[in-house]
C-alpha atoms as a PDB file:
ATOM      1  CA  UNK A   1      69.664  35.976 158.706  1.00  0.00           C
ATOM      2  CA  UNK A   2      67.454  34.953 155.534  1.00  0.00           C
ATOM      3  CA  UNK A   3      64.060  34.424 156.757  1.00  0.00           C
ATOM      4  CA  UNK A   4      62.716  30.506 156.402  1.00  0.00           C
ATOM      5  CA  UNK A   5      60.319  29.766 153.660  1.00  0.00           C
ATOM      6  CA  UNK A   6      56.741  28.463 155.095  1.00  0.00           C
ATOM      7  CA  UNK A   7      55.920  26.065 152.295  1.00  0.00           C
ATOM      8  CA  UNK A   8      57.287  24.497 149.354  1.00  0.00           C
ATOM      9  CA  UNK A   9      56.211  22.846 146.189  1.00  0.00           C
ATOM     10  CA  UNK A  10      55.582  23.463 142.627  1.00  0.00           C
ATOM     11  CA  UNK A  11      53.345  26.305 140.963  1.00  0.00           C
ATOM     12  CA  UNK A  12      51.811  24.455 137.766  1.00  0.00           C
ATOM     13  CA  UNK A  13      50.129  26.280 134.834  1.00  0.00           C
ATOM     14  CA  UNK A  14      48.341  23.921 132.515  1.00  0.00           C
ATOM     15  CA  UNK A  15      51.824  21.894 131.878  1.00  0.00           C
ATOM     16  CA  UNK A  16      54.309  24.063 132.925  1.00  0.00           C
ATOM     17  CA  UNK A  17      55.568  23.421 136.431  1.00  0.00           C
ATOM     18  CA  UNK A  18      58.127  25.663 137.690  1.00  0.00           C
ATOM     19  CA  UNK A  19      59.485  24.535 141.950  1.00  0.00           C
ATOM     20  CA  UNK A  20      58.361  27.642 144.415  1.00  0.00           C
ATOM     21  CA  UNK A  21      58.803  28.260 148.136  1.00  0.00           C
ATOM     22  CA  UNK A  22      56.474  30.647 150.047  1.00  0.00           C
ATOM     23  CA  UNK A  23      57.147  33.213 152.840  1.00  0.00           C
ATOM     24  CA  UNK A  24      54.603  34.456 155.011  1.00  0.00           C
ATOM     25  CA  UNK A  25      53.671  38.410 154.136  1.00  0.00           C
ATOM     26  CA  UNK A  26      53.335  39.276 157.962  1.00  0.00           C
ATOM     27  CA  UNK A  27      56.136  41.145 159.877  1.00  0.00           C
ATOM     28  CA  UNK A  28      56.549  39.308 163.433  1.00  0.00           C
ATOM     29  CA  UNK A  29      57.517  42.363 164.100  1.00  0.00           C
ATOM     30  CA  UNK A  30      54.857  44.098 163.762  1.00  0.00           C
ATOM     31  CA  UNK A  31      52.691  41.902 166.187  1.00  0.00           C
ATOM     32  CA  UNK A  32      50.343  43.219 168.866  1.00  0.00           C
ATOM     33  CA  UNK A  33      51.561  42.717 172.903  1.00  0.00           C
ATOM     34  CA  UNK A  34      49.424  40.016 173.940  1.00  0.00           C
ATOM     35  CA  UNK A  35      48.529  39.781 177.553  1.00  0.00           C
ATOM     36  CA  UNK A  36      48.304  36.888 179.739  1.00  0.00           C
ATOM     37  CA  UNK A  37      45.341  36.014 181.968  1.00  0.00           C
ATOM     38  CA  UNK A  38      46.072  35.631 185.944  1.00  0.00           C
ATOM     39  CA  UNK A  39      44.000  34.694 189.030  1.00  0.00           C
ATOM     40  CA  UNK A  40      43.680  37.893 190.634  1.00  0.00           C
ATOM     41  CA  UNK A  41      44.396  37.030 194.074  1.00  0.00           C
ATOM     42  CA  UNK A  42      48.019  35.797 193.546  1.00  0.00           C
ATOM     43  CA  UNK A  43      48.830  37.292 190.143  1.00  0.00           C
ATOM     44  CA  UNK A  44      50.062  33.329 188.857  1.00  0.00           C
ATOM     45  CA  UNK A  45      49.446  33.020 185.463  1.00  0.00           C
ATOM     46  CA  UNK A  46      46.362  30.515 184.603  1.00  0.00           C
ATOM     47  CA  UNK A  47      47.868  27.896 182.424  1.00  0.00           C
ATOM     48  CA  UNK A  48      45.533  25.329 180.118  1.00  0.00           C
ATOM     49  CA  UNK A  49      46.913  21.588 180.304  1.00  0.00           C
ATOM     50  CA  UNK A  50      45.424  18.275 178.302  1.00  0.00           C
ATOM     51  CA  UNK A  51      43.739  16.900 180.860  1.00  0.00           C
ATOM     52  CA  UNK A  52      42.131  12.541 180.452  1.00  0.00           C
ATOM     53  CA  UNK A  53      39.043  12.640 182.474  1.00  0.00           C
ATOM     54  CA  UNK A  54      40.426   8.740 183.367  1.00  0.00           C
ATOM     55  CA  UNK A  55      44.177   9.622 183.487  1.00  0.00           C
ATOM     56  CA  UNK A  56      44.816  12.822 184.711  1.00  0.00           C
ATOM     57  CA  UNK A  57      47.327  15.331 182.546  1.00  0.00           C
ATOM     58  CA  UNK A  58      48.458  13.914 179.197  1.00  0.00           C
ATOM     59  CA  UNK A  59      51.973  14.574 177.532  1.00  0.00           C
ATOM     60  CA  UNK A  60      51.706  15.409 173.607  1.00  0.00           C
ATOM     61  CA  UNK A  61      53.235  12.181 172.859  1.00  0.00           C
ATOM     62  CA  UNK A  62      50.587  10.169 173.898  1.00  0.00           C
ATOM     63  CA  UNK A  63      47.680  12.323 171.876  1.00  0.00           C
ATOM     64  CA  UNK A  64      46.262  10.872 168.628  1.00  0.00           C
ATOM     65  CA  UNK A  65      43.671  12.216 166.465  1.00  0.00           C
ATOM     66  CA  UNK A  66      40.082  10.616 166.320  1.00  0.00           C
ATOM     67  CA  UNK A  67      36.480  11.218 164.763  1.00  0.00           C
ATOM     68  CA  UNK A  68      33.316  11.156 166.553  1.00  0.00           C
ATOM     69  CA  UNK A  69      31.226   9.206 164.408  1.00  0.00           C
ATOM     70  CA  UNK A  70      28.514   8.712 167.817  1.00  0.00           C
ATOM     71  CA  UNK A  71      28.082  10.422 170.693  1.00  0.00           C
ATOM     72  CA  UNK A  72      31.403   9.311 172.680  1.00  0.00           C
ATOM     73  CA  UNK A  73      32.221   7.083 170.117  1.00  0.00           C
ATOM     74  CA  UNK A  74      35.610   7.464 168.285  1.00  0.00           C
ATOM     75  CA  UNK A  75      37.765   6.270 165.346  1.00  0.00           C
ATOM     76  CA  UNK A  76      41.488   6.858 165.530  1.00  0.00           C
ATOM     77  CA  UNK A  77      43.097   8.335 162.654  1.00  0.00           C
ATOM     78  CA  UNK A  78      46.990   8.111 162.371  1.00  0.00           C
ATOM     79  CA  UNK A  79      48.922  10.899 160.725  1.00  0.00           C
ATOM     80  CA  UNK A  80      50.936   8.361 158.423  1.00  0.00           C
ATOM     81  CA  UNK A  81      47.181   7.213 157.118  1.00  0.00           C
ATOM     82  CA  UNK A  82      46.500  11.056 156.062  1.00  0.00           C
ATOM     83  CA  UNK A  83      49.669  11.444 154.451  1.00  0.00           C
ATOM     84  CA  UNK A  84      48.929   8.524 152.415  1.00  0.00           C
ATOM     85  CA  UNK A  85      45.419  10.087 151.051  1.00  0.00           C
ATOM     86  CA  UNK A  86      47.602  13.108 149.809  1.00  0.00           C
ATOM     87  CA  UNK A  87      48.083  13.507 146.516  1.00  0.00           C
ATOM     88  CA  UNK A  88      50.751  14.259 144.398  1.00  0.00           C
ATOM     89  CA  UNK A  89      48.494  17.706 143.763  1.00  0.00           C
ATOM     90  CA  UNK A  90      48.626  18.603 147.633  1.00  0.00           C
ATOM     91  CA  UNK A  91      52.551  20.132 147.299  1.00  0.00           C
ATOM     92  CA  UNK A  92      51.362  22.298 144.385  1.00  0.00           C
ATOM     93  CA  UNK A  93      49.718  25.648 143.587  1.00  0.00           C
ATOM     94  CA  UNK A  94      47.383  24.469 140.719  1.00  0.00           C
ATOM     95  CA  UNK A  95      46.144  27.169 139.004  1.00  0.00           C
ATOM     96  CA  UNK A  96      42.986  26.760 137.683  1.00  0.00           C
ATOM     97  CA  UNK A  97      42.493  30.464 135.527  1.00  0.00           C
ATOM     98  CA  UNK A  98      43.256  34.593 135.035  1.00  0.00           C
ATOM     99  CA  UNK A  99      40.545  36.815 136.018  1.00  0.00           C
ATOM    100  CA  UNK A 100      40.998  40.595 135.568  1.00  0.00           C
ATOM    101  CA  UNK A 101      42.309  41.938 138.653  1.00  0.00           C
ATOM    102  CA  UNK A 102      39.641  43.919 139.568  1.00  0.00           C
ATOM    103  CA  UNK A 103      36.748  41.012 139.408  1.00  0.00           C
ATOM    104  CA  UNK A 104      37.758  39.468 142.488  1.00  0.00           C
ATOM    105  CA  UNK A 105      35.630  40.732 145.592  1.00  0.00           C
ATOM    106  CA  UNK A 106      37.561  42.118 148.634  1.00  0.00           C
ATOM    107  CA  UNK A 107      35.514  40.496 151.130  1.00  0.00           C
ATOM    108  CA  UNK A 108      37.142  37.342 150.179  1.00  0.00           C
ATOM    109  CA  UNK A 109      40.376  37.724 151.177  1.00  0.00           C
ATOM    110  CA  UNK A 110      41.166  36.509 154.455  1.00  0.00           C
ATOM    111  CA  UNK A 111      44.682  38.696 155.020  1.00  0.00           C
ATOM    112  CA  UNK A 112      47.042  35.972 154.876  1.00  0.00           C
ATOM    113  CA  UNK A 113      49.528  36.479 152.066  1.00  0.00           C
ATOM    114  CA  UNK A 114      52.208  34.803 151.140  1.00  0.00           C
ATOM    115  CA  UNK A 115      55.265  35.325 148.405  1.00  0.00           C
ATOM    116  CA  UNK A 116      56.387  32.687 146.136  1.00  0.00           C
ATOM    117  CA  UNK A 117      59.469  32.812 144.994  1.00  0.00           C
ATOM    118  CA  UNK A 118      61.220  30.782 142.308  1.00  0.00           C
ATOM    119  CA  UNK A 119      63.520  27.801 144.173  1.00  0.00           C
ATOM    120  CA  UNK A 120      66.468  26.910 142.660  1.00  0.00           C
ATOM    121  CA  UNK A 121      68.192  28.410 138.668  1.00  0.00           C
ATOM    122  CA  UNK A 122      65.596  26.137 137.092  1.00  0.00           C
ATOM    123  CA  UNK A 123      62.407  28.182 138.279  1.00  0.00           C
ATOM    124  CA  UNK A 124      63.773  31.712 137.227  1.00  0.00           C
ATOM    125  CA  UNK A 125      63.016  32.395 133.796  1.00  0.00           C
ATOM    126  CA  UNK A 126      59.443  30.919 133.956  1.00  0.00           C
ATOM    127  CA  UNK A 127      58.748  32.449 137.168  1.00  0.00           C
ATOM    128  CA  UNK A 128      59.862  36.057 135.066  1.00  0.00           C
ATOM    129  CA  UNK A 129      58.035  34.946 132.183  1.00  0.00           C
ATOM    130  CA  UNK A 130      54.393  34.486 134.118  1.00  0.00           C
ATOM    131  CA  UNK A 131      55.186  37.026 136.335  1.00  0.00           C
ATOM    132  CA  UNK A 132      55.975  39.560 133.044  1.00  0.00           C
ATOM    133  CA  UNK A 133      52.798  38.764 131.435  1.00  0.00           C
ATOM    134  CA  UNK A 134      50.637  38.877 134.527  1.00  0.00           C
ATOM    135  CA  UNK A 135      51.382  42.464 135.353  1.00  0.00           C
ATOM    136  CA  UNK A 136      51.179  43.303 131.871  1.00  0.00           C
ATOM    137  CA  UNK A 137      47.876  41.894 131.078  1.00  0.00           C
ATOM    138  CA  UNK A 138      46.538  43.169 135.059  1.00  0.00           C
ATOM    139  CA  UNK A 139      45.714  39.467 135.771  1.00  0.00           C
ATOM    140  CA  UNK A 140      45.629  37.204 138.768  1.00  0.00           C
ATOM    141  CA  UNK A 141      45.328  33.279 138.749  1.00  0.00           C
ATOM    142  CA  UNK A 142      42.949  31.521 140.936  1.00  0.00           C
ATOM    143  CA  UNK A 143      44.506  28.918 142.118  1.00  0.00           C
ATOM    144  CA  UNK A 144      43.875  25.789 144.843  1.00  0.00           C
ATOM    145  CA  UNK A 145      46.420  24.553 147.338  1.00  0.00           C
ATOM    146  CA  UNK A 146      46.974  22.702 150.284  1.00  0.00           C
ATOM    147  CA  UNK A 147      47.946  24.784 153.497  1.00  0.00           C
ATOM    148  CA  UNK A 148      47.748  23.736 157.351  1.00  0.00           C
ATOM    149  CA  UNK A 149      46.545  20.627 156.384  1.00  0.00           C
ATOM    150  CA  UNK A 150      43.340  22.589 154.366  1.00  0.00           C
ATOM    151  CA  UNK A 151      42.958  22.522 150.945  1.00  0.00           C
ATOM    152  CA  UNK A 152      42.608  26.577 149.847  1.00  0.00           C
ATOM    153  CA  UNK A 153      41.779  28.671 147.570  1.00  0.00           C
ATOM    154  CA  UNK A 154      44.408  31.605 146.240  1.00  0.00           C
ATOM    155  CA  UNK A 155      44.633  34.361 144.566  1.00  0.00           C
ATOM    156  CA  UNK A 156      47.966  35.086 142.751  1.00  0.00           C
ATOM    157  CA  UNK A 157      48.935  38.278 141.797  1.00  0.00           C
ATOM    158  CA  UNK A 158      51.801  40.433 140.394  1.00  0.00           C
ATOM    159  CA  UNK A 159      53.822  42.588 142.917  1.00  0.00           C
ATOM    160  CA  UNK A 160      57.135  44.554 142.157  1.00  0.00           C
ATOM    161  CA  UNK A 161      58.513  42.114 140.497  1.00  0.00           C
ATOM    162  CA  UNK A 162      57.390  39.101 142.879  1.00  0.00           C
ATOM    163  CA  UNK A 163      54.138  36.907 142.821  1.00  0.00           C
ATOM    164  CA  UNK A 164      51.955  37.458 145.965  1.00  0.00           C
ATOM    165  CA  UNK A 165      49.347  34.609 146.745  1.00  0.00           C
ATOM    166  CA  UNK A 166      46.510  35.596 148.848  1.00  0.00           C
ATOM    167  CA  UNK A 167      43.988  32.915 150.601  1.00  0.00           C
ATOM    168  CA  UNK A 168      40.576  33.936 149.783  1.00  0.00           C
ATOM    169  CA  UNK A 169      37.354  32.241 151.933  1.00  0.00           C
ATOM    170  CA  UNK A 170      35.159  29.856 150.051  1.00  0.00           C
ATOM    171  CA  UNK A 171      31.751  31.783 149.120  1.00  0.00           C
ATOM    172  CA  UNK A 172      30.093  29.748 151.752  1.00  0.00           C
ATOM    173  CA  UNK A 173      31.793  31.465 154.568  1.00  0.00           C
ATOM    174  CA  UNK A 174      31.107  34.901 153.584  1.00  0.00           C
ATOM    175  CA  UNK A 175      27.814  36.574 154.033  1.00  0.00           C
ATOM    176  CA  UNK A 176      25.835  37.733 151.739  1.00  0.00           C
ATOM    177  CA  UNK A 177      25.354  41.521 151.446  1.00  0.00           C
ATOM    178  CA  UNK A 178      21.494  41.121 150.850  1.00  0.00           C
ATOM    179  CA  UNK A 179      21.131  39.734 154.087  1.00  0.00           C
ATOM    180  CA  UNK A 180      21.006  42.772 155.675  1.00  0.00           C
ATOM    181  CA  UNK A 181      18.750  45.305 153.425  1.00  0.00           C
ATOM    182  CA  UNK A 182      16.063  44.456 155.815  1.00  0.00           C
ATOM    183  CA  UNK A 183      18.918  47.136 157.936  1.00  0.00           C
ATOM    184  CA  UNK A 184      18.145  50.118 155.554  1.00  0.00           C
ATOM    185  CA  UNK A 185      15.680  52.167 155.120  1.00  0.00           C
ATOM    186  CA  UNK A 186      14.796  53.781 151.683  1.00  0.00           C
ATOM    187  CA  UNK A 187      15.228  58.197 152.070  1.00  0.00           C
ATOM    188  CA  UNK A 188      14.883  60.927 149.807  1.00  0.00           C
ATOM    189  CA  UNK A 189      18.236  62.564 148.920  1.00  0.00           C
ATOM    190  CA  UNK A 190      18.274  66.431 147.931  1.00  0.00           C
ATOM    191  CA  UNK A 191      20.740  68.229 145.184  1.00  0.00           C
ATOM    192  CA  UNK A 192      21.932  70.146 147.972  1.00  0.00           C
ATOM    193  CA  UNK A 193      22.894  67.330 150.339  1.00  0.00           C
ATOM    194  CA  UNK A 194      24.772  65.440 147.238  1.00  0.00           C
ATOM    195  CA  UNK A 195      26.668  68.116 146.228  1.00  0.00           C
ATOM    196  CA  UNK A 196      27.640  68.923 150.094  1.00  0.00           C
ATOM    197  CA  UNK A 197      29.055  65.452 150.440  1.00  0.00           C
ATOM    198  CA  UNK A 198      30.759  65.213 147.369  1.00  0.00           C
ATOM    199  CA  UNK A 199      32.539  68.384 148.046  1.00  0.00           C
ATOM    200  CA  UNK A 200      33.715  66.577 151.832  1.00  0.00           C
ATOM    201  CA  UNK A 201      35.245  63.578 149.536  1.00  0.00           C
ATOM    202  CA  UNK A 202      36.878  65.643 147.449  1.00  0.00           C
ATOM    203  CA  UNK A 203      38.589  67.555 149.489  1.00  0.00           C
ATOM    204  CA  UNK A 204      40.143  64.635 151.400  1.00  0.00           C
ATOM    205  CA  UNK A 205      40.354  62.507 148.208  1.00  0.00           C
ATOM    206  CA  UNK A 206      44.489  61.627 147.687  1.00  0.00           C
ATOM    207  CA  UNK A 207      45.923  60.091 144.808  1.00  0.00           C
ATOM    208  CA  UNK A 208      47.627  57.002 146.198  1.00  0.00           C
ATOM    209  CA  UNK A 209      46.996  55.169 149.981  1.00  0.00           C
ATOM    210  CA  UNK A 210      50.020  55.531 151.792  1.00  0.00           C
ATOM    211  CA  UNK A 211      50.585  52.522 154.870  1.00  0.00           C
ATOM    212  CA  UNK A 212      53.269  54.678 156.278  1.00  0.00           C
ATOM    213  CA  UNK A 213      50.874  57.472 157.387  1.00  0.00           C
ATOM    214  CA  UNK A 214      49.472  55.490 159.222  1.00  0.00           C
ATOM    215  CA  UNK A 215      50.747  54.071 163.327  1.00  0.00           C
ATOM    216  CA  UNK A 216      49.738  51.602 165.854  1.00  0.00           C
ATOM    217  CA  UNK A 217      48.750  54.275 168.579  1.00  0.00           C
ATOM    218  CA  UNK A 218      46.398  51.958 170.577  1.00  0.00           C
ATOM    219  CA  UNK A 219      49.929  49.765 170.854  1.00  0.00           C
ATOM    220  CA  UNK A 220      51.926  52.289 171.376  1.00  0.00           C
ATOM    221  CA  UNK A 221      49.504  54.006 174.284  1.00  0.00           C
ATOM    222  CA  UNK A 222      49.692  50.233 175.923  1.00  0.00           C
ATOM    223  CA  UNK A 223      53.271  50.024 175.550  1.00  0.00           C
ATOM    224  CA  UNK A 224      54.458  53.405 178.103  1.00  0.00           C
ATOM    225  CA  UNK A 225      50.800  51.878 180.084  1.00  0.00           C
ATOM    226  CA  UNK A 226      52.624  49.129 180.801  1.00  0.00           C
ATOM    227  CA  UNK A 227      56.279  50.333 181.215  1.00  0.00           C
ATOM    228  CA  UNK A 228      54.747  52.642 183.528  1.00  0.00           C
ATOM    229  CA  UNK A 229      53.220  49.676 186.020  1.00  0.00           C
ATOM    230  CA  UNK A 230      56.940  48.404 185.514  1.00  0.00           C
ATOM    231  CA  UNK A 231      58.269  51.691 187.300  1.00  0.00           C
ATOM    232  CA  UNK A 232      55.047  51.357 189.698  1.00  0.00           C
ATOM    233  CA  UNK A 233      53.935  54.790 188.013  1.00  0.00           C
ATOM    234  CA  UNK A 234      50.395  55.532 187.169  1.00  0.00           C
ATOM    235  CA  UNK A 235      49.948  56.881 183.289  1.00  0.00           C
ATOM    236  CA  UNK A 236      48.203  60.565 183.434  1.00  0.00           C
ATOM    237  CA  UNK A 237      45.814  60.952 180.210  1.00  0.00           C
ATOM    238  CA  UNK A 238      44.766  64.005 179.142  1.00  0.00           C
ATOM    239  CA  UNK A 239      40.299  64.079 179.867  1.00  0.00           C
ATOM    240  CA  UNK A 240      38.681  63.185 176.565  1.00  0.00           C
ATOM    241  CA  UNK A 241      37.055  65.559 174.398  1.00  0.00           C
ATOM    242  CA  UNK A 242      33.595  65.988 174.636  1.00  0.00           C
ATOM    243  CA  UNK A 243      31.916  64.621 171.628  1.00  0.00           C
ATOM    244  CA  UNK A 244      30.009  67.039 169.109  1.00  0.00           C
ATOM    245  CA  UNK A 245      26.178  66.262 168.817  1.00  0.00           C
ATOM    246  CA  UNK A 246      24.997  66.428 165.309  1.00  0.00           C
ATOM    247  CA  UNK A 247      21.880  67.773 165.106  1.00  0.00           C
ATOM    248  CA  UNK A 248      21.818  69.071 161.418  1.00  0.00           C
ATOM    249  CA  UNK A 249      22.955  67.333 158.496  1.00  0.00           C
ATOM    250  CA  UNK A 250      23.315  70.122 156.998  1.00  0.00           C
ATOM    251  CA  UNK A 251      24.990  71.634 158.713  1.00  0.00           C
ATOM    252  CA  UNK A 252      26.843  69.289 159.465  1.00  0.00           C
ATOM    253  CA  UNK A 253      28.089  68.661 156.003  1.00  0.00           C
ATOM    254  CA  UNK A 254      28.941  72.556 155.653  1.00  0.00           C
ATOM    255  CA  UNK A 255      31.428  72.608 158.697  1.00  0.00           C
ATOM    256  CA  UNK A 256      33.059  69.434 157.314  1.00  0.00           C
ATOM    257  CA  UNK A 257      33.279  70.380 154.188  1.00  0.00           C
ATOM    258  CA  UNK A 258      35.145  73.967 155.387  1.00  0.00           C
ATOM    259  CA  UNK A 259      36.897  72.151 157.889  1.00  0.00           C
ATOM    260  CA  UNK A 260      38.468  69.679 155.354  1.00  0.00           C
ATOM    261  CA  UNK A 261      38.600  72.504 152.544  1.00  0.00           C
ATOM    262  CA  UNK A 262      41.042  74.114 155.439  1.00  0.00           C
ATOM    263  CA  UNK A 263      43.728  71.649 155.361  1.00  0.00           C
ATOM    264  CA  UNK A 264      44.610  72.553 152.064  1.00  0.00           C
ATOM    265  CA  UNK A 265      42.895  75.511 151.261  1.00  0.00           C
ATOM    266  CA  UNK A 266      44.414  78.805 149.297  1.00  0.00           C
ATOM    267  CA  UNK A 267      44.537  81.958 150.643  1.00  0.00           C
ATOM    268  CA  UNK A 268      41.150  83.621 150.090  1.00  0.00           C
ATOM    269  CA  UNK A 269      40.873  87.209 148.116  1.00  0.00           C
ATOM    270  CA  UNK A 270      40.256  89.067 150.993  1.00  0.00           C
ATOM    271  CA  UNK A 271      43.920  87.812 152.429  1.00  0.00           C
ATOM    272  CA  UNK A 272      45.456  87.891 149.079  1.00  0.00           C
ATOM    273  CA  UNK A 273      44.362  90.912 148.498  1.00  0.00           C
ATOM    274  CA  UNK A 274      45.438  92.352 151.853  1.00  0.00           C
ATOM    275  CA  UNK A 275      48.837  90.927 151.374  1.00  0.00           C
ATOM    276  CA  UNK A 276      49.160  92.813 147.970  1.00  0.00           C
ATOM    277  CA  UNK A 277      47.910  96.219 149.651  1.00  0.00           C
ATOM    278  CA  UNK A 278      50.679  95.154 152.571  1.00  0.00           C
ATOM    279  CA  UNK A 279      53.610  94.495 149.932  1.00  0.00           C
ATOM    280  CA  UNK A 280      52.498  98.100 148.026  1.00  0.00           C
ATOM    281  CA  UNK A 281      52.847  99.989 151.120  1.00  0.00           C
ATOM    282  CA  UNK A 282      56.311  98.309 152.031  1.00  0.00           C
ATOM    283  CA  UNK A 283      57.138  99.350 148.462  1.00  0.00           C
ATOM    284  CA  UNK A 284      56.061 102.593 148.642  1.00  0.00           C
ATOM    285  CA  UNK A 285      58.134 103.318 152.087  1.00  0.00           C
ATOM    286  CA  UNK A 286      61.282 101.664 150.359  1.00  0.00           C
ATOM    287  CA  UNK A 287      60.789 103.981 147.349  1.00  0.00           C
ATOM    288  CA  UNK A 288      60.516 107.086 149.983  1.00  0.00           C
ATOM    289  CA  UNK A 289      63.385 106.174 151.794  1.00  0.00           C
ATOM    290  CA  UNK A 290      66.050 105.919 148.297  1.00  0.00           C
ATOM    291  CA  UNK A 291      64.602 109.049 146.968  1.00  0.00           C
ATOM    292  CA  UNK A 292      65.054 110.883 150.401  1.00  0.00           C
END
């Protein structure tokens, strides 16, 4: 089954206009187990109900929105009003510029992504066309839009062949980094120590970031935890490992820096060299043996 677009409306560039529908980048799949909260003398499950103070429990068909403009005091606001203050701009990604892609800072993004995809014959070759000369020039757009009834702002970039939009946080909700200097505290770095920790980042430094490496274990752990109350077995875990104490950077840097070396480390000459004098001798008896 195709999976249901999210949104739909028009991505416009200056005056080009070309109809899009977004799907939501999450896997539902993927989703964490969520647990439910019970009383814990019966085990029934504590549900949350719209409750009138006046009236008791209220059904969702009898709930408007309002505005507290005084303490207690509120102005009802009917859905067909806000529809009317939309504009025509509200069912369209207007993009506003291209930045390079590396000038936008990662702490904006909030991790909701979205693909847009041309909708309909008529949105194909533009959608190539911007797409094409995106990727090629390693730009994204910055763009506004209206999602969840909240006008956002995006970021729009190139991705295999698709556009990914990304919903970045307005700078006022994102602390500033200078806030917390007050946190560090000025130290004298030595030679020794720099070159120590470069040599730990190189040697786990890879090439490319690879998702797939990487599982849900805290999931999966709570997963056989709770097929096991199913069965009414209890889960045996190994004890945890006692934590090393550092006491000496170092040190400390020195036994990283062999213990990541070790991973991928070549044999040293002492092995290589006893693995020649092993190969001679087995040589050596070989030759004995033909000529006897």
């Amino acid at each position: 089954m195709a999976p249901r677009s999210s949104w739909k409306g028009y991505l416009k560039i200056s005056l080009v206009s070309l109809p899009v529908k977004a799907y939501t980048g999450s896997s539902s799949g993927g989703s964490p187990i969520s647990l439910n909260q019970l009383h814990e003398k019966c085990h029934s499950r504590i549900r949350y109900r719209k409750v009138c103070p006046i009236h008791g429990e209220v059904p969702n068909d009898e709930i408007v929105s309002g505005y507290e403009y005084s303490k207690d005091q509120y102005v009802v606001i009917d859905t067909d009003e806000l529809e009317k203050l939309r504009s025509e701009t509200d069912h369209s990604v207007n993009v506003d510029s291209f930045v390079p892609s590396d000038s936008i800072d990662p702490a904006l993004l909030t991790g909701k992504t979205y693909y847009l995809l041309p909708d309909g014959p008529v949105g194909q070759k533009p959608y190539q066309l911007i797409q094409d000369a995106m990727s090629g020039g390693n730009l994204h757009a910055i763009a506004t839009v209206v999602l969840s009834k909240r006008e956002q702002i995006v970021r729009i970039r190139p991705r295999e062949g698709l556009l990914a939009m990304d919903v970045l946080e307005y700078k006022t909700q994102v602390k500033d980094p200078t806030s917390f200097q007050d946190e560090l505290v000025e130290t004298t770095l030595s030679a020794q120590e720099k070159k120590l920790t470069k040599q730990l980042i190189d040697a786990l430094a890879k090439k490319k970031f690879d998702p797939s490496e990487y599982k849900d274990l805290y999931t999966e752990r709570l997963t056989q935890l709770i097929e096991a109350r199913v069965q009414g077995e209890e889960l045996v875990t190994a004890p945890a490992e006692e934590e090393p104490q550092v006491i000496n950077l170092m040190e400390a840097l020195k036994q990283s820096v062999k213990d990541a070396g070790g991973k991928t480390a070549k044999p040293s000459r002492r092995r290589a060299a006893s693995s020649k004098s092993t190969r001679a001798s087995s040589s050596r008896k070989s030759t004995k043996k033909k000529s006897g």
